[in-house]
C-alpha atoms as a PDB file:
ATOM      1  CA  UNK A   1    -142.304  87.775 200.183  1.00  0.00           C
ATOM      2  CA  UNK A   2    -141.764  91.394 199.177  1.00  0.00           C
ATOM      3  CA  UNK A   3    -140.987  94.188 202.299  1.00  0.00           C
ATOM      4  CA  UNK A   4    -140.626  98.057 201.409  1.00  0.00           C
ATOM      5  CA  UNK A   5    -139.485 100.108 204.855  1.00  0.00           C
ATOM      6  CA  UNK A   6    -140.842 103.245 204.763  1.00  0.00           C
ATOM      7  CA  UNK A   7    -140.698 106.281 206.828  1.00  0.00           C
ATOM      8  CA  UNK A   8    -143.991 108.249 208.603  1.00  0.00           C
ATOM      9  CA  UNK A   9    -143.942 111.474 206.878  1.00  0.00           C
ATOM     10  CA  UNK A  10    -147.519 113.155 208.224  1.00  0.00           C
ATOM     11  CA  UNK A  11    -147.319 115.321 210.949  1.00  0.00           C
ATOM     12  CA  UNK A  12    -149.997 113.280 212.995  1.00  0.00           C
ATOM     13  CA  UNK A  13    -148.463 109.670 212.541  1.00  0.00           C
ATOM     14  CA  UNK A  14    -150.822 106.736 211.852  1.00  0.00           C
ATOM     15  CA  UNK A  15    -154.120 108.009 213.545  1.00  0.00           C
ATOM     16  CA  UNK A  16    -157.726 106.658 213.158  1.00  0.00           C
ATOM     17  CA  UNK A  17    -158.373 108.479 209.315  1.00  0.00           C
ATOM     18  CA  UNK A  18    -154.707 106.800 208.303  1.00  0.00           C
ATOM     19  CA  UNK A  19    -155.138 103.492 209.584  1.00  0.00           C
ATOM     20  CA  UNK A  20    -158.648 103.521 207.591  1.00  0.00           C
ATOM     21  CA  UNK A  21    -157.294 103.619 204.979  1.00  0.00           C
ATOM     22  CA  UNK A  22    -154.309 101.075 205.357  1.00  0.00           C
ATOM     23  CA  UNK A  23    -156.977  98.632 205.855  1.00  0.00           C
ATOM     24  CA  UNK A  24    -159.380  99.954 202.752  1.00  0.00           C
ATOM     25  CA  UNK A  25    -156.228  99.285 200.530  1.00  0.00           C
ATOM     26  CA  UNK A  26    -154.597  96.288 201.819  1.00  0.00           C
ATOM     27  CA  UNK A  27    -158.425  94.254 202.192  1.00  0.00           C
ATOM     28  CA  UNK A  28    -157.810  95.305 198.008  1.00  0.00           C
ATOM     29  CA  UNK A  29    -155.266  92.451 197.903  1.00  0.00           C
ATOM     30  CA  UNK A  30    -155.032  88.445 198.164  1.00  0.00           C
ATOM     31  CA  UNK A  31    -151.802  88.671 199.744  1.00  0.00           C
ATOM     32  CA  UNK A  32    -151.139  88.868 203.972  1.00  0.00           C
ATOM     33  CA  UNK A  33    -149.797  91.995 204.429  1.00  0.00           C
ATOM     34  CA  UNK A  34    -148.291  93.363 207.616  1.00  0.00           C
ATOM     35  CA  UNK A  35    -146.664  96.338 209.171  1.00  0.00           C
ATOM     36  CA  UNK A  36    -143.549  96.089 211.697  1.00  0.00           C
ATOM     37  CA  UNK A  37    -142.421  98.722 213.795  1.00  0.00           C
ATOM     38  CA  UNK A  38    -139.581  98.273 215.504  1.00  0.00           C
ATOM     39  CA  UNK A  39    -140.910  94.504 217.107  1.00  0.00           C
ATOM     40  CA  UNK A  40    -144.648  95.038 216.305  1.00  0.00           C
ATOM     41  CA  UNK A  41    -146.680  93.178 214.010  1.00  0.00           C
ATOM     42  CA  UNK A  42    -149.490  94.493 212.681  1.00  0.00           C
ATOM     43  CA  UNK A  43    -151.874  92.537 210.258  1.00  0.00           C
ATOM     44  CA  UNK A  44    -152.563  95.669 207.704  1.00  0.00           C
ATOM     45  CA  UNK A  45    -155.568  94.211 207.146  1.00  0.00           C
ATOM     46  CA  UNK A  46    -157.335  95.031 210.758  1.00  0.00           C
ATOM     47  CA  UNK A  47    -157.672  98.697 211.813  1.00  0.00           C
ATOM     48  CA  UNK A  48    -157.087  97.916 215.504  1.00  0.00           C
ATOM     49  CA  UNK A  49    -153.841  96.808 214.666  1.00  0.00           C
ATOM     50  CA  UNK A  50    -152.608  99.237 212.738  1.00  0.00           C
ATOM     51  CA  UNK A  51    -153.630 101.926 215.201  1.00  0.00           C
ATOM     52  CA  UNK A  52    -151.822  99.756 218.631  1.00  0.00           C
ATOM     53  CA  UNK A  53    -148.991 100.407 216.572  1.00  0.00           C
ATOM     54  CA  UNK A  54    -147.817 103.766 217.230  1.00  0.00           C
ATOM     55  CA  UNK A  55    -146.584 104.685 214.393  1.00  0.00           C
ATOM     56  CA  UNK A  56    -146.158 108.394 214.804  1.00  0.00           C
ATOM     57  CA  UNK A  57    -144.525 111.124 213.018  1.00  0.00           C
ATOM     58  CA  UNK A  58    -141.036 110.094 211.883  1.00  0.00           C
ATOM     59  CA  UNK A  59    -141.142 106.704 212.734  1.00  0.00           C
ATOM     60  CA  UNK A  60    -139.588 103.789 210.284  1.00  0.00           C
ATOM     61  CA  UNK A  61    -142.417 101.472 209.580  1.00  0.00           C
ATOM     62  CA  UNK A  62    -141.769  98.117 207.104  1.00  0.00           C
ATOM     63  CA  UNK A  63    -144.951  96.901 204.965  1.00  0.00           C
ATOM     64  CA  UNK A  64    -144.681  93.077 204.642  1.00  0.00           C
ATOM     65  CA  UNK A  65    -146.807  91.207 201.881  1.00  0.00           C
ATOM     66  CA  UNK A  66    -146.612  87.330 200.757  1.00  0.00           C
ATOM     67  CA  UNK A  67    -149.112  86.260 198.213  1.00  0.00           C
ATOM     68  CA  UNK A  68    -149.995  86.429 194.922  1.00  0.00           C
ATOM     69  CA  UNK A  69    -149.908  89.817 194.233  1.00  0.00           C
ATOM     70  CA  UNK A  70    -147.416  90.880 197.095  1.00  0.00           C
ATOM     71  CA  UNK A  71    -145.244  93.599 195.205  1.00  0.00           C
ATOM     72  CA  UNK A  72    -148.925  95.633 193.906  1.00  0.00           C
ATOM     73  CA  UNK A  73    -150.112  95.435 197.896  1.00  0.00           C
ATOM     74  CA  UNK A  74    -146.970  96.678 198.570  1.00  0.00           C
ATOM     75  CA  UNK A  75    -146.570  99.193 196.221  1.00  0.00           C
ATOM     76  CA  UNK A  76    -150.527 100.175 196.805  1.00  0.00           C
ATOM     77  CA  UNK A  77    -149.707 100.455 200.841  1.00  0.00           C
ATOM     78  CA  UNK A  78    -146.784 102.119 200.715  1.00  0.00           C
ATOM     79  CA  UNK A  79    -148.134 104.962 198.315  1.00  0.00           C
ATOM     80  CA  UNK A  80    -150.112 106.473 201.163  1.00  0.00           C
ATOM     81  CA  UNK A  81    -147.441 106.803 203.315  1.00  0.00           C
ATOM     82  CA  UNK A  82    -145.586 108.812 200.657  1.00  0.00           C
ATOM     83  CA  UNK A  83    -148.861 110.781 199.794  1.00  0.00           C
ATOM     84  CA  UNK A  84    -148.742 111.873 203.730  1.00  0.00           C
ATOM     85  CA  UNK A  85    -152.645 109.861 203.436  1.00  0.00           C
ATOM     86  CA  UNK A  86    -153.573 113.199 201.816  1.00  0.00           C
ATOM     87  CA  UNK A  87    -153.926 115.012 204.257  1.00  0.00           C
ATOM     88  CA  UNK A  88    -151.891 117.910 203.652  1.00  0.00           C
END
């Protein structure tokens, strides 16, 4: 199991056009992956999820993965968070 916590750096938080693309990148990978916030699990992998969440600006988010290519999913999911999802 590999976990990366992570910080919400975009102004808006995880909204509809974020969680989109969680999901787009994590259904990439083998591996389960998850985001926790605070004591919510969210299976990356379903864009309802990811959105009942919360995660808004500033919040402390941890990505999750177990499988066979755990670390990439991680590395892969956590990249948008530090790329603010591109959108500014």
């Amino acid at each position: 199991m590999m976990e990366r916590e992570i910080k919400v750096i975009n102004a808006l938080g995880v909204h509809a056009r974020p969680a989109s693309k969680i999901v787009q990148t994590a259904n990439r990978f083998k591996s389960k992956i998850c985001i926790i916030k605070d004591k919510a699990t969210a299976d990356a992998k379903s864009i309802l999820n990811v959105m009942m969440l919360g995660a808004n600006f500033e919040s402390l988010v941890t990505i999750r993965a177990s499988g066979e290519d755990e670390k990439e999913a991680v590395d892969a999911v956590a990249a948008l968070f530090e790329q603010k999802f591109n959108e500014e």
